[in-house]
PDB file of N, CA and C in Angstrom:
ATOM      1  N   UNK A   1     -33.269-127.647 -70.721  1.00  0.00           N
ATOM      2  CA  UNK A   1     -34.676-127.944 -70.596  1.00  0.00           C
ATOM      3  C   UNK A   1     -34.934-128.350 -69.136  1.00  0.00           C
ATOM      4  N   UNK A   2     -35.791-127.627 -68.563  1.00  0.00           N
ATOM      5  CA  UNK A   2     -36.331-128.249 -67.511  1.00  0.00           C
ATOM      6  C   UNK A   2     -37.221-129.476 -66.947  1.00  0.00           C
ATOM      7  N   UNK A   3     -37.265-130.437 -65.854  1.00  0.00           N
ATOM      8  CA  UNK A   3     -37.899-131.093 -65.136  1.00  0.00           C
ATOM      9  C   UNK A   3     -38.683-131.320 -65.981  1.00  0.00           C
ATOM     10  N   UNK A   4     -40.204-130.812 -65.920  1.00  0.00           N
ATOM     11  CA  UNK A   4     -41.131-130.463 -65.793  1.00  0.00           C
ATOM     12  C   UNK A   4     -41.205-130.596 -67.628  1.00  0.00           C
ATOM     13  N   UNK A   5     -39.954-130.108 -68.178  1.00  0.00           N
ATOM     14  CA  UNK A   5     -40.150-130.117 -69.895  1.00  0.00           C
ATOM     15  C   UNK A   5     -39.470-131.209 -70.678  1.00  0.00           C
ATOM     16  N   UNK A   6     -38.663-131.737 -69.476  1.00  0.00           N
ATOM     17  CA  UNK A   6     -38.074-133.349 -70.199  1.00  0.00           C
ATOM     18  C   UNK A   6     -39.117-134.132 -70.193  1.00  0.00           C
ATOM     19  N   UNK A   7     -40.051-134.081 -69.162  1.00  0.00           N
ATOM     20  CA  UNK A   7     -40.946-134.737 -68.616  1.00  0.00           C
ATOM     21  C   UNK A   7     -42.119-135.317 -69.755  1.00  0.00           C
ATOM     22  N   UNK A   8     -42.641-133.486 -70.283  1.00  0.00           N
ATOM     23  CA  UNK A   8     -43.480-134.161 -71.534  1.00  0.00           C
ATOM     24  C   UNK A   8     -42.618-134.590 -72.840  1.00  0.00           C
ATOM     25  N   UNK A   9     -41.633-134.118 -73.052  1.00  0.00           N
ATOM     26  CA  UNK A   9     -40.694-134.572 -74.387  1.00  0.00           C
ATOM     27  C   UNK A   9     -40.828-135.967 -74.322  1.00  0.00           C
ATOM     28  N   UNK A  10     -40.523-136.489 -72.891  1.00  0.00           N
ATOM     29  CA  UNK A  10     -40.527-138.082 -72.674  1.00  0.00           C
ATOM     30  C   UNK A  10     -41.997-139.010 -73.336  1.00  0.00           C
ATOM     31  N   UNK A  11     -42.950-137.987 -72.765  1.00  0.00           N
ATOM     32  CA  UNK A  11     -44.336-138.272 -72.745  1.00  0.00           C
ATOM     33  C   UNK A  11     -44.669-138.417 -74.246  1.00  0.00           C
ATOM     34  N   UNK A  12     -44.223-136.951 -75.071  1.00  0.00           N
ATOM     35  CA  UNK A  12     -44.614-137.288 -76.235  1.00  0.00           C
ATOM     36  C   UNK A  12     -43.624-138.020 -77.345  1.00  0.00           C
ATOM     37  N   UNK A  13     -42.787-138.559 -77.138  1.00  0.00           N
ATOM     38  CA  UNK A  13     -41.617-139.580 -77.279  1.00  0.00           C
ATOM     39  C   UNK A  13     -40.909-139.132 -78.281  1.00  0.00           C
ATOM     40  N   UNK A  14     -40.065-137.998 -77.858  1.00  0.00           N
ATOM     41  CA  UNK A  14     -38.985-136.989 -78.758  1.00  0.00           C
ATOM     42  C   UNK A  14     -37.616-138.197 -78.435  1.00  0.00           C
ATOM     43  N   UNK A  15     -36.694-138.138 -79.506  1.00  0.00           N
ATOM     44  CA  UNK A  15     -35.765-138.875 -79.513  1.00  0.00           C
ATOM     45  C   UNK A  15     -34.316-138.236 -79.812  1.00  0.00           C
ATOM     46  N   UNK A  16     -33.456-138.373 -79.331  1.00  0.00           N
ATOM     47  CA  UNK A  16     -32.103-137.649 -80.035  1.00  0.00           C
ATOM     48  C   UNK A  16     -31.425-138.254 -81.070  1.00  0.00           C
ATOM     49  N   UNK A  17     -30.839-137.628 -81.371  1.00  0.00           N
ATOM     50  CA  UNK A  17     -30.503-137.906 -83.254  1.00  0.00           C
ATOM     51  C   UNK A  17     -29.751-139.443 -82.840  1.00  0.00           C
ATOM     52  N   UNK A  18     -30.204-140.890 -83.513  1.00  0.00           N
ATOM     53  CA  UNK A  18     -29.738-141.878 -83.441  1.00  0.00           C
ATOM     54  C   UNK A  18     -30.937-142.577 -82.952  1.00  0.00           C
ATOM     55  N   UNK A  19     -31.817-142.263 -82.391  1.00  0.00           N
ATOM     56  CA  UNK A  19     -33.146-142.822 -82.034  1.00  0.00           C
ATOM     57  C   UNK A  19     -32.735-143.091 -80.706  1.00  0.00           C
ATOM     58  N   UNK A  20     -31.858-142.326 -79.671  1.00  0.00           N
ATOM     59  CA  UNK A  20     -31.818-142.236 -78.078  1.00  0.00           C
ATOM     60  C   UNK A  20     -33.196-141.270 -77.512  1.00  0.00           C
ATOM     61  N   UNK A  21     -33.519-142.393 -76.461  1.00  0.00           N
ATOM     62  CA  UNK A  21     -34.753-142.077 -75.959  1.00  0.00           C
ATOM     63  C   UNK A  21     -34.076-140.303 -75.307  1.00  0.00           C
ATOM     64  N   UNK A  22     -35.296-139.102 -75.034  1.00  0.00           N
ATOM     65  CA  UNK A  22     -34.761-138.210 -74.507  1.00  0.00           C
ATOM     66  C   UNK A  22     -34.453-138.046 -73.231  1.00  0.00           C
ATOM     67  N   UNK A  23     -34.691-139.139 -72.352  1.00  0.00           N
ATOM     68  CA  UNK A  23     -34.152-139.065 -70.890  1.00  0.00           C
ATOM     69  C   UNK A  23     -32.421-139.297 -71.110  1.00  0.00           C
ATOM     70  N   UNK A  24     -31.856-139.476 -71.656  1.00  0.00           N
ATOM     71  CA  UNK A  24     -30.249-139.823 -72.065  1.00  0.00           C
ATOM     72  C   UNK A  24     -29.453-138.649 -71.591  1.00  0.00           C
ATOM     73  N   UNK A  25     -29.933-137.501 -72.248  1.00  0.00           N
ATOM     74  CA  UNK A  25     -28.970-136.320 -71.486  1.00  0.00           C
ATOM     75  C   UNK A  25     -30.112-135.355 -72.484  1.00  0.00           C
ATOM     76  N   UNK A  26     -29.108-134.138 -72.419  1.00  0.00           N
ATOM     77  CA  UNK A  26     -29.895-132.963 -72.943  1.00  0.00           C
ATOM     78  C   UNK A  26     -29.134-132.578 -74.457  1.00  0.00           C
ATOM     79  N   UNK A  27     -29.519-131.620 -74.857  1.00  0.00           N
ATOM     80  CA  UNK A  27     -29.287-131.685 -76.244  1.00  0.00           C
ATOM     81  C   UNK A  27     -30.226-131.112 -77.237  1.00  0.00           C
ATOM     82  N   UNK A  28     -30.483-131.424 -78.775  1.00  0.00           N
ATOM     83  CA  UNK A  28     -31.020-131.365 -79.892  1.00  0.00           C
ATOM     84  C   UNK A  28     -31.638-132.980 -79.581  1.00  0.00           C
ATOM     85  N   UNK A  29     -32.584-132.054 -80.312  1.00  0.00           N
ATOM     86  CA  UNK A  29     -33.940-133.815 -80.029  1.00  0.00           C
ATOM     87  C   UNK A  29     -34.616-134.049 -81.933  1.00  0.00           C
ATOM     88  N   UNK A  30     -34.713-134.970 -82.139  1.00  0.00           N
ATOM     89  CA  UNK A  30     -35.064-135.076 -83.338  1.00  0.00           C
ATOM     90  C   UNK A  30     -36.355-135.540 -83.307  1.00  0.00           C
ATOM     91  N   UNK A  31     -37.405-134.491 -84.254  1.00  0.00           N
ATOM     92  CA  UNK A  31     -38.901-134.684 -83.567  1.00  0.00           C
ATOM     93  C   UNK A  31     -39.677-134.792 -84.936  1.00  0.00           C
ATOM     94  N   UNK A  32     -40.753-135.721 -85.082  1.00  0.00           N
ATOM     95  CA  UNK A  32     -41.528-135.873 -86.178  1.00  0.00           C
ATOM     96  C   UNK A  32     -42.853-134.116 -85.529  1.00  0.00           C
ATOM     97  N   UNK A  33     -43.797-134.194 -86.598  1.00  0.00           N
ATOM     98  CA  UNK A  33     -45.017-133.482 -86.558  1.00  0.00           C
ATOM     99  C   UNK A  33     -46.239-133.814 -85.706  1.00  0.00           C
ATOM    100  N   UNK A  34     -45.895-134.882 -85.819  1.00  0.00           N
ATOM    101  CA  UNK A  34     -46.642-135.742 -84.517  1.00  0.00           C
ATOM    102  C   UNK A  34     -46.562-135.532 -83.012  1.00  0.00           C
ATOM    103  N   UNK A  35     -45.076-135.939 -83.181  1.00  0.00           N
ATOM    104  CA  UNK A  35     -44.833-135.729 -81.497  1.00  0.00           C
ATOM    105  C   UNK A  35     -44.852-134.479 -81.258  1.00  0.00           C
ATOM    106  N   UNK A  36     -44.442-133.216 -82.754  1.00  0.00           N
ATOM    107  CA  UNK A  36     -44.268-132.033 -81.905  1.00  0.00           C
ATOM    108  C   UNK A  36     -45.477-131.434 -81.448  1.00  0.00           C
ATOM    109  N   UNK A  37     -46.721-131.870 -82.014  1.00  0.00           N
ATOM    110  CA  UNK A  37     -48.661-131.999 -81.979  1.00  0.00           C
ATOM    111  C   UNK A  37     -48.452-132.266 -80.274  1.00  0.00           C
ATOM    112  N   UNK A  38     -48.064-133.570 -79.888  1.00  0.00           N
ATOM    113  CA  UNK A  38     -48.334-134.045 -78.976  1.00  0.00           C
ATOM    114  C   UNK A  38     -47.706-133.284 -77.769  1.00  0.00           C
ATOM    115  N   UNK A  39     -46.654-133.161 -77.795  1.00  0.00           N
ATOM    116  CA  UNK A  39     -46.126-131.884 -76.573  1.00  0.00           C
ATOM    117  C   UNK A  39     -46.355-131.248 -76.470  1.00  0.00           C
ATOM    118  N   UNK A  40     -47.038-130.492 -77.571  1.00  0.00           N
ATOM    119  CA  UNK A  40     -47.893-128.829 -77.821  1.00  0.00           C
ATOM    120  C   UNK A  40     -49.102-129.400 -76.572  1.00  0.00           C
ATOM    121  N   UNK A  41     -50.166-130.598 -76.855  1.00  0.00           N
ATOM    122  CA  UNK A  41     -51.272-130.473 -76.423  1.00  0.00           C
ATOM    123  C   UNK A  41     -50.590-130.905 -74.672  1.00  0.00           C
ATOM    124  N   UNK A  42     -49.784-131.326 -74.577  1.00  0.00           N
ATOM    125  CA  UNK A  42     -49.141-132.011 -73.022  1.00  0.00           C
ATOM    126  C   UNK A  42     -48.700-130.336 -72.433  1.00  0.00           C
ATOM    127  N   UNK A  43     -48.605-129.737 -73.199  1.00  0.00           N
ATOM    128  CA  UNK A  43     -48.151-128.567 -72.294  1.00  0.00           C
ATOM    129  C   UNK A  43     -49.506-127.871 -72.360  1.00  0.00           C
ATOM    130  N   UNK A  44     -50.859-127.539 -73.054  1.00  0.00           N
ATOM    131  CA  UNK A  44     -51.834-126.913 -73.129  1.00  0.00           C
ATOM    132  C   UNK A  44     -52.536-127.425 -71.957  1.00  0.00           C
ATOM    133  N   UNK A  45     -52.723-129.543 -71.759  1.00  0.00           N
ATOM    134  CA  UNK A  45     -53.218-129.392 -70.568  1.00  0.00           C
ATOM    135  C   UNK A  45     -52.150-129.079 -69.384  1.00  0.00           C
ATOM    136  N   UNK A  46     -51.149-129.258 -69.399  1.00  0.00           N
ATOM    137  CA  UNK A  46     -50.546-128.596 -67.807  1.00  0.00           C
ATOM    138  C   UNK A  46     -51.544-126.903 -67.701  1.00  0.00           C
ATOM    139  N   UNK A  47     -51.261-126.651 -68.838  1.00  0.00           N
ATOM    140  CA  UNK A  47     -51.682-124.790 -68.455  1.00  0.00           C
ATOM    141  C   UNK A  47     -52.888-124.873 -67.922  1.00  0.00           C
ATOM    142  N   UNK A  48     -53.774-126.013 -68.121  1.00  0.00           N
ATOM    143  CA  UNK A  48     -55.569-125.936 -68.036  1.00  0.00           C
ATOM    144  C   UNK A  48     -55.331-126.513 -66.375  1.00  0.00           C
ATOM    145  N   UNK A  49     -54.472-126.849 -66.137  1.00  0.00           N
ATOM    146  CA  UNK A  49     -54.474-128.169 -64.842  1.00  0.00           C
ATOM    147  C   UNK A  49     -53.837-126.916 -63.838  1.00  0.00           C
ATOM    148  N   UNK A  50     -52.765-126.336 -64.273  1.00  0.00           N
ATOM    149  CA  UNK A  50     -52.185-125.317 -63.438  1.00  0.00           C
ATOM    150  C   UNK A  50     -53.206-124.222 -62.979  1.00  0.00           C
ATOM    151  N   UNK A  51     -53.867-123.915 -64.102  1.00  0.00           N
ATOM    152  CA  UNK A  51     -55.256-122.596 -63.891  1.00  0.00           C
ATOM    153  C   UNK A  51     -56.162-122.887 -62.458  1.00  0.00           C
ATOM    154  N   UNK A  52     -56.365-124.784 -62.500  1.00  0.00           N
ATOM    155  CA  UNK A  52     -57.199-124.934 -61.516  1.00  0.00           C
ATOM    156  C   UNK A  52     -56.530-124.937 -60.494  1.00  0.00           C
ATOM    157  N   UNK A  53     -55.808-125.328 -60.182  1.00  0.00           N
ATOM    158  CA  UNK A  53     -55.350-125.614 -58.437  1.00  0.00           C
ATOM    159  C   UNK A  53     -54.681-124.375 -57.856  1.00  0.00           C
ATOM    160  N   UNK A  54     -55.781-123.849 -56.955  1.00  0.00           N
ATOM    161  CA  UNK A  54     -55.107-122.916 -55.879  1.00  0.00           C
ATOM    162  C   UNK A  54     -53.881-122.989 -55.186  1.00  0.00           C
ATOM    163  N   UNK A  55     -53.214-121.597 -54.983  1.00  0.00           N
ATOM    164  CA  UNK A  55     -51.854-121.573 -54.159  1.00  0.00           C
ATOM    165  C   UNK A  55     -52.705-122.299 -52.645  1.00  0.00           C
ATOM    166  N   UNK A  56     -51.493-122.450 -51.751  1.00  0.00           N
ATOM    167  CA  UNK A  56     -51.438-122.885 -50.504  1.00  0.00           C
ATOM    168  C   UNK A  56     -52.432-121.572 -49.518  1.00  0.00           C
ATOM    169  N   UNK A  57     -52.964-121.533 -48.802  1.00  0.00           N
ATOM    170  CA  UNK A  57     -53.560-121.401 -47.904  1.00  0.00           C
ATOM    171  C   UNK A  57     -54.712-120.009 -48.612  1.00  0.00           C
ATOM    172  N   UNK A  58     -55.244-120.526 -49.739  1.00  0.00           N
ATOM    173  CA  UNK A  58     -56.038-119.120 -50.771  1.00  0.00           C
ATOM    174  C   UNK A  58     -57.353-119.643 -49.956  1.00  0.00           C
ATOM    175  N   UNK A  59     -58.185-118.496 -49.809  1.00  0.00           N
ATOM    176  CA  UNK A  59     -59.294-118.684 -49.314  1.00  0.00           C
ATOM    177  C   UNK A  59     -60.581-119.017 -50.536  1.00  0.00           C
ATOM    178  N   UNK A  60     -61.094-119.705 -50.907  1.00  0.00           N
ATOM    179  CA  UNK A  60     -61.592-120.361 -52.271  1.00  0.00           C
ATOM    180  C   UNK A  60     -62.844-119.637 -52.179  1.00  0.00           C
ATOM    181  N   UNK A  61     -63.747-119.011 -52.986  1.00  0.00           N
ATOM    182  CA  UNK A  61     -64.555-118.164 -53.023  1.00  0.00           C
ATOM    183  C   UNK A  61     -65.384-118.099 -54.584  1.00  0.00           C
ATOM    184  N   UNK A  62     -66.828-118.006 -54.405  1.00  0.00           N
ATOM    185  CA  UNK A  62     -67.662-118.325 -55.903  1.00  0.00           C
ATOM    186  C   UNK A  62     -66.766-117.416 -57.192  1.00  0.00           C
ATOM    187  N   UNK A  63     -65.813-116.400 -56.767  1.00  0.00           N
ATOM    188  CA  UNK A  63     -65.492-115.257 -57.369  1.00  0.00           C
ATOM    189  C   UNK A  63     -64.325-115.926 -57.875  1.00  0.00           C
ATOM    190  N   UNK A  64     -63.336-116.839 -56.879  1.00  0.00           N
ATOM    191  CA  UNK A  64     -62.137-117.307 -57.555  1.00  0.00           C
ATOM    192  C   UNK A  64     -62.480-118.580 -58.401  1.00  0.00           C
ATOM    193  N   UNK A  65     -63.751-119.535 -57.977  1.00  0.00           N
ATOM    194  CA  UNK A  65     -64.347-120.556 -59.095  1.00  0.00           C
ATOM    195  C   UNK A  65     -64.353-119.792 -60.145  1.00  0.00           C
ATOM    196  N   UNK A  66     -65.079-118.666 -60.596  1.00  0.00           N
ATOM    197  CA  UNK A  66     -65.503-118.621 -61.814  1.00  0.00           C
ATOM    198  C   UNK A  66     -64.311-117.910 -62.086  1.00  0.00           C
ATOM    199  N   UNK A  67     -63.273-117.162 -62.225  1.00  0.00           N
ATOM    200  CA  UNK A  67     -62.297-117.154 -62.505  1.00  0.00           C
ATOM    201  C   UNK A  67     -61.476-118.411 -63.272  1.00  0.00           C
ATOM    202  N   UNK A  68     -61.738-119.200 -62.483  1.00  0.00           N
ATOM    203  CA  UNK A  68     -61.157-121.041 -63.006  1.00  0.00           C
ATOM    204  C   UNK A  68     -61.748-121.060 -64.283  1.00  0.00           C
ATOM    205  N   UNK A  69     -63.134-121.374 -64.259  1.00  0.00           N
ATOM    206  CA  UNK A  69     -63.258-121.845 -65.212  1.00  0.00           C
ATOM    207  C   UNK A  69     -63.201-120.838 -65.981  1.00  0.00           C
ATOM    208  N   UNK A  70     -63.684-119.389 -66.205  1.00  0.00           N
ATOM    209  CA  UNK A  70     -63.249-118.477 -67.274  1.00  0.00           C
ATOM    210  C   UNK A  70     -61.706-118.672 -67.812  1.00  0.00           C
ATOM    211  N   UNK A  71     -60.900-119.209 -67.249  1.00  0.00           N
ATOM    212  CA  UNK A  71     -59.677-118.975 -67.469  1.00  0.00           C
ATOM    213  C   UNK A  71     -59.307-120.430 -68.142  1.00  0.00           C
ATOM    214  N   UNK A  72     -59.931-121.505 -67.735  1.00  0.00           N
ATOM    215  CA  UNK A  72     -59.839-122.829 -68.481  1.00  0.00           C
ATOM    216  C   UNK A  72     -60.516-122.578 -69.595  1.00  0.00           C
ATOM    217  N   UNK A  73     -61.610-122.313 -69.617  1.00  0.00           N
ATOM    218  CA  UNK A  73     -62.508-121.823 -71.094  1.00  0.00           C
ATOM    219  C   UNK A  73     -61.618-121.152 -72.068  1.00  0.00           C
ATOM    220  N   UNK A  74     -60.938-120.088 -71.309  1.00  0.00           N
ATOM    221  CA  UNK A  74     -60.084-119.242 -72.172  1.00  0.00           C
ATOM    222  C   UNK A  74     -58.938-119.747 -72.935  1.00  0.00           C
ATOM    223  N   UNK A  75     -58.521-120.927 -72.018  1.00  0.00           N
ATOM    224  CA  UNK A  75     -57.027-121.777 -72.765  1.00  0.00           C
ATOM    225  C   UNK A  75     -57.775-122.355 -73.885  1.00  0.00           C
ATOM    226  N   UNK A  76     -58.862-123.070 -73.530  1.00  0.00           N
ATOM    227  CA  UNK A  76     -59.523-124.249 -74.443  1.00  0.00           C
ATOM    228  C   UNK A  76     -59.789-123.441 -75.439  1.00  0.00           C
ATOM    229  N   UNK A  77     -60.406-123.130 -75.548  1.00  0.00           N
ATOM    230  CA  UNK A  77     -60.940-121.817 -76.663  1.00  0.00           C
ATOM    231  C   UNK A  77     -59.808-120.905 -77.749  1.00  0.00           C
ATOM    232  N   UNK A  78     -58.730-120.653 -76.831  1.00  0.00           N
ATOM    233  CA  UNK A  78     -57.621-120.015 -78.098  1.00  0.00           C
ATOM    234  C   UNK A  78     -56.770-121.225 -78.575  1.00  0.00           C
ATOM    235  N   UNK A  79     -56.976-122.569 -77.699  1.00  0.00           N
ATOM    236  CA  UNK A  79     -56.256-123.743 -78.681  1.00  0.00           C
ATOM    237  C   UNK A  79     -57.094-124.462 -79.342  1.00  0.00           C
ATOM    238  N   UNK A  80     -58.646-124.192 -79.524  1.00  0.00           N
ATOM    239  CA  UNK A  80     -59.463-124.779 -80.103  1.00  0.00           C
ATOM    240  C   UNK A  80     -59.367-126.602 -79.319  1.00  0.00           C
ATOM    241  N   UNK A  81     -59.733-126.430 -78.004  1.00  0.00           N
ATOM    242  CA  UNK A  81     -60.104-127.349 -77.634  1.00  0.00           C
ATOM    243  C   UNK A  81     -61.535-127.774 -77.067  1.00  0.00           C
ATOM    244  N   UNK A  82     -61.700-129.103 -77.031  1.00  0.00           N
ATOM    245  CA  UNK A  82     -63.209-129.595 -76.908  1.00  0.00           C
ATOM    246  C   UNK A  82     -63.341-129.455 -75.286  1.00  0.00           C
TER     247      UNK A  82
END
């Protein structure tokens, strides 16, 4: 698992079998319905957060805004978010 994916496991408080927090090492994680809810939506907003922020030196333009938000609309919308 990567950085970036221990990161929300942590966030949404996945545990390894014995009730070890998941920063401990890597492995099989033992996860209620809850938390697995909750990492689902921790990774839906990265995708909404990633959509917005331009690469390094992009020239920002009314054409690449509405792109943004069509494309945030579009996440929100196939995960049925508000």
């Amino acid at each position: 698992m990567n950085k970036k994916m221990k990161k929300l496991a942590k966030q949404a408080d996945w545990r390894k079998p014995g009730g070890l927090p998941s920063e401990w090492n890597d492995g099989d994680y033992v996860v209620n319905q809850e938390q697995m809810k909750k990492f689902a939506e921790l990774i839906i907003a990265e995708c909404i957060e990633a959509a917005g922020d331009p690469a390094d030196g992009l020239i920002l333009d009314d054409t690449w805004h509405d792109g943004v938000r069509a494309s945030v609309w579009s996440i929100k919308q196939h995960f049925e978010i508000d």
